[in-house]
Protein backbone atom coordinates (compact mmCIF):
# COMPACT_ATOMS: atom_id res chain seq x y z
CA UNK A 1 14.92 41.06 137.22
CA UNK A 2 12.41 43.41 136.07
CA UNK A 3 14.43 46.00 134.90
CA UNK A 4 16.09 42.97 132.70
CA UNK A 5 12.41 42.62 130.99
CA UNK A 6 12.18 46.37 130.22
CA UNK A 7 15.68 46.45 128.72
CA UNK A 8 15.24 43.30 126.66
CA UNK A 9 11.41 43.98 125.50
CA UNK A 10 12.21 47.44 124.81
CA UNK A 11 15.74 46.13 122.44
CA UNK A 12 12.56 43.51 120.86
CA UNK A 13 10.54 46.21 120.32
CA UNK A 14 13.05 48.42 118.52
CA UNK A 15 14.72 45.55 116.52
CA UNK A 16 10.56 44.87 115.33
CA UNK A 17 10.73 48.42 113.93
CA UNK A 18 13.61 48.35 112.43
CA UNK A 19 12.30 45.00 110.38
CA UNK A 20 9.12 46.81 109.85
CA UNK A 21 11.44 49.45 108.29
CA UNK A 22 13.10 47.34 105.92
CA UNK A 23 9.56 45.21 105.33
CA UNK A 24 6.93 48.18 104.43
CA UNK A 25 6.87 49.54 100.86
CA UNK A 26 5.23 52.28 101.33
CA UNK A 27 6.25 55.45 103.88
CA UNK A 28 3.11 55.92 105.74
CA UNK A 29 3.83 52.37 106.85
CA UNK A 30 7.72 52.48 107.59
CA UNK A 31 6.38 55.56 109.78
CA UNK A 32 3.80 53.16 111.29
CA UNK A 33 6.53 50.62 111.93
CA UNK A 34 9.16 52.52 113.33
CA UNK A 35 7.01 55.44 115.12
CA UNK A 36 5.14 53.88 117.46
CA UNK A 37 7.81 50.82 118.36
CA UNK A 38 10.85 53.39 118.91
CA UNK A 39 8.65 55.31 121.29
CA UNK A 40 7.71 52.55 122.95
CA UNK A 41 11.03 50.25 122.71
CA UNK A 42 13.08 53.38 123.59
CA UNK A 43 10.93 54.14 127.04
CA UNK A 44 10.89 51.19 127.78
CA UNK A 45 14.74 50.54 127.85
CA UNK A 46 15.50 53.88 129.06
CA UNK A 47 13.20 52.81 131.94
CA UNK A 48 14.93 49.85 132.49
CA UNK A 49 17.98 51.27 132.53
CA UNK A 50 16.59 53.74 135.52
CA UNK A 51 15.09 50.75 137.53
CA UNK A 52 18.54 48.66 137.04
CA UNK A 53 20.89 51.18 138.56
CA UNK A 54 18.67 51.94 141.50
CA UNK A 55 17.46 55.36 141.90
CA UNK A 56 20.32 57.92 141.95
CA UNK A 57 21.29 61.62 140.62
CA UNK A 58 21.24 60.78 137.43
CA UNK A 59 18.57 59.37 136.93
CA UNK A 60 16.93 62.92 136.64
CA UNK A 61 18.74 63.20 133.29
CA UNK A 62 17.46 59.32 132.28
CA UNK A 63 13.90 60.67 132.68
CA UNK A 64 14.27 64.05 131.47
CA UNK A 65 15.51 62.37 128.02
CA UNK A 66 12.78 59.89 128.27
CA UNK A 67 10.02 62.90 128.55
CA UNK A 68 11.78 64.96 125.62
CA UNK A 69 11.30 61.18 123.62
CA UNK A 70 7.79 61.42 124.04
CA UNK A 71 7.47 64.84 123.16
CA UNK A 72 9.33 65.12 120.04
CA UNK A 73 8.82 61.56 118.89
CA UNK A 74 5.68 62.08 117.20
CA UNK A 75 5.76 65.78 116.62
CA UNK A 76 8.66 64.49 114.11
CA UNK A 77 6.99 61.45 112.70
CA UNK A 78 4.10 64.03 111.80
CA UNK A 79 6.45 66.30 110.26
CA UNK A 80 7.86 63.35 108.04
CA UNK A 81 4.04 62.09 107.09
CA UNK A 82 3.37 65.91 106.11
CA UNK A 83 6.05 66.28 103.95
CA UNK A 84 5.51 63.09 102.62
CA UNK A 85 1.91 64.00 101.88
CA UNK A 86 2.55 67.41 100.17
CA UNK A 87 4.71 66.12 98.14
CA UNK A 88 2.72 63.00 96.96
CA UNK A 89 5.07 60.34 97.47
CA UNK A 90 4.28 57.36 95.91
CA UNK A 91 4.06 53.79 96.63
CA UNK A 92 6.92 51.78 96.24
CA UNK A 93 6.86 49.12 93.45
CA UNK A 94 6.95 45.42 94.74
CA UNK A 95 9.75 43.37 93.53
């Protein structure tokens, strides 16, 4: 039952940033929106996924993909706000 909750709050959370995504005009936002909610929503359901099979053998390759997540997860949504910086993107029109 609780690994059920990770899975589906984690899917909730990423489906949030992928509205968020679509929603936000501007890119420091989108990277706001989908940053922080795919880390999150993605360790979550990886999570889940290690509490729902029971703890076996490969499970070591579950949480070894859930620590490189958190590792390179916001070392690339830095890279993306950087570049976006430099290069002085600008805000998105509204419709």
């Amino acid at each position: 039952m609780t690994a059920l909750v990770f899975i589906y709050l984690g899917g909730v959370l990423i489906l949030i940033g992928t509205a968020g995504i679509l929603r936000f005009n501007d890119v420091y936002s989108r990277l706001q929106a989908s940053g922080v909610s795919d880390n999150v929503g993605l360790t979550l359901l990886l999570v889940g996924l290690i509490l729902r099979g029971g703890w076996e053998g490969g499970d070591w390759a579950i949480l070894l993909l859930t620590a490189l997540l958190l590792a390179t997860n916001p070392v690339a949504t830095h890279s993306i706000a950087k570049s976006a910086f430099v290069q002085e993107h600008a805000e998105k029109k509204e419709r």
